[in-house]
Protein backbone atom coordinates (compact mmCIF):
# COMPACT_ATOMS: atom_id res chain seq x y z
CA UNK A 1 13.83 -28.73 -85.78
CA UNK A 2 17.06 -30.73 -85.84
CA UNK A 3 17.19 -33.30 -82.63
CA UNK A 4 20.70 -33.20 -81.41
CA UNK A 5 21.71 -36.84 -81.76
CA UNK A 6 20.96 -36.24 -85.91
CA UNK A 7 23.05 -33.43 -85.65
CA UNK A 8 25.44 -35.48 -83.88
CA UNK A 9 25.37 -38.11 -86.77
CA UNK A 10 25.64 -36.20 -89.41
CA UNK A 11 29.05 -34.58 -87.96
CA UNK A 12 30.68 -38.35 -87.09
CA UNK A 13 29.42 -39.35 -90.33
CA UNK A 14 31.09 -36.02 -92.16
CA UNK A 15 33.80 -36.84 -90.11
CA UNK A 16 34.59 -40.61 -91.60
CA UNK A 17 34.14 -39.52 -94.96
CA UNK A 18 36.84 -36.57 -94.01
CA UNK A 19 39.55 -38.59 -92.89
CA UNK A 20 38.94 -41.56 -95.59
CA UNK A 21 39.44 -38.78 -97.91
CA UNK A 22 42.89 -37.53 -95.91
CA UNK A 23 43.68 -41.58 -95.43
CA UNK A 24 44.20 -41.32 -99.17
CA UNK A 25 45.86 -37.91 -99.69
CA UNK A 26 48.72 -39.45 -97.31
CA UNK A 27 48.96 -42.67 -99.11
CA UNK A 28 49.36 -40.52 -102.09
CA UNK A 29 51.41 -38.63 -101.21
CA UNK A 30 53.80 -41.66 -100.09
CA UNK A 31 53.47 -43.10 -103.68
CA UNK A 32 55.37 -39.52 -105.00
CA UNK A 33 57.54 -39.02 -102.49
CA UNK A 34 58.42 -42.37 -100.82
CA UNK A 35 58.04 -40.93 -97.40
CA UNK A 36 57.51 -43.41 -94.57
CA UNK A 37 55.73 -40.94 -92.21
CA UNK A 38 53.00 -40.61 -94.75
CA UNK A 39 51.63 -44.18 -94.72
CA UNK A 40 51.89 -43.77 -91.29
CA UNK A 41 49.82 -41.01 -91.18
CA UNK A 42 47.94 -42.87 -94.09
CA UNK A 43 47.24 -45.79 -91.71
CA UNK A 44 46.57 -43.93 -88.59
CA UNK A 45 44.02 -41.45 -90.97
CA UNK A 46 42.24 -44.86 -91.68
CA UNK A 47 42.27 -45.99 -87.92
CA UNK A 48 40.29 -43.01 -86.89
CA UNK A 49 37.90 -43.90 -89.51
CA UNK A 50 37.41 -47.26 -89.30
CA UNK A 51 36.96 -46.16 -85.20
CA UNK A 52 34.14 -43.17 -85.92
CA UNK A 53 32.25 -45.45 -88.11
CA UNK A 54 32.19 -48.00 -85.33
CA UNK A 55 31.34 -45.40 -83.36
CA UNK A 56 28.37 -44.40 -85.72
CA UNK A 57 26.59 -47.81 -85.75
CA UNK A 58 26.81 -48.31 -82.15
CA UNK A 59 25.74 -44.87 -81.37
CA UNK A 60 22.18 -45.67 -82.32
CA UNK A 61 21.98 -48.94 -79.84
CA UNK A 62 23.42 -46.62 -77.01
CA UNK A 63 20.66 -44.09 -77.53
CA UNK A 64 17.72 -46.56 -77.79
């Protein structure tokens, strides 16, 4: 069986990969259309990446 703080890896960890994937999409989608929102949402998409993967290696030291 599954413990819960595995499950609760693998969902922050789907989770980074998700919005370094929609980080992108928005920057993308800035170089086509020249629309400043989108590399704000671009940067902000990165932010809460960069912040789950923090969250990710420290999550293992919290739980020790």
């Amino acid at each position: 069986m599954i413990r819960l703080l595995t499950a609760h890896r693998i969902l922050i960890a789907t989770a980074v990969v998700f919005f370094v994937f929609f980080a992108f999409w928005e920057y993308r989608s800035y170089l086509q259309t020249d629309n400043g929102w989108a590399v704000f949402r671009a940067l902000l998409y990165l932010w809460v990446a960069v912040c789950f993967g923090v969250y990710f290696k420290k999550l293992k030291q919290w739980y020790k």
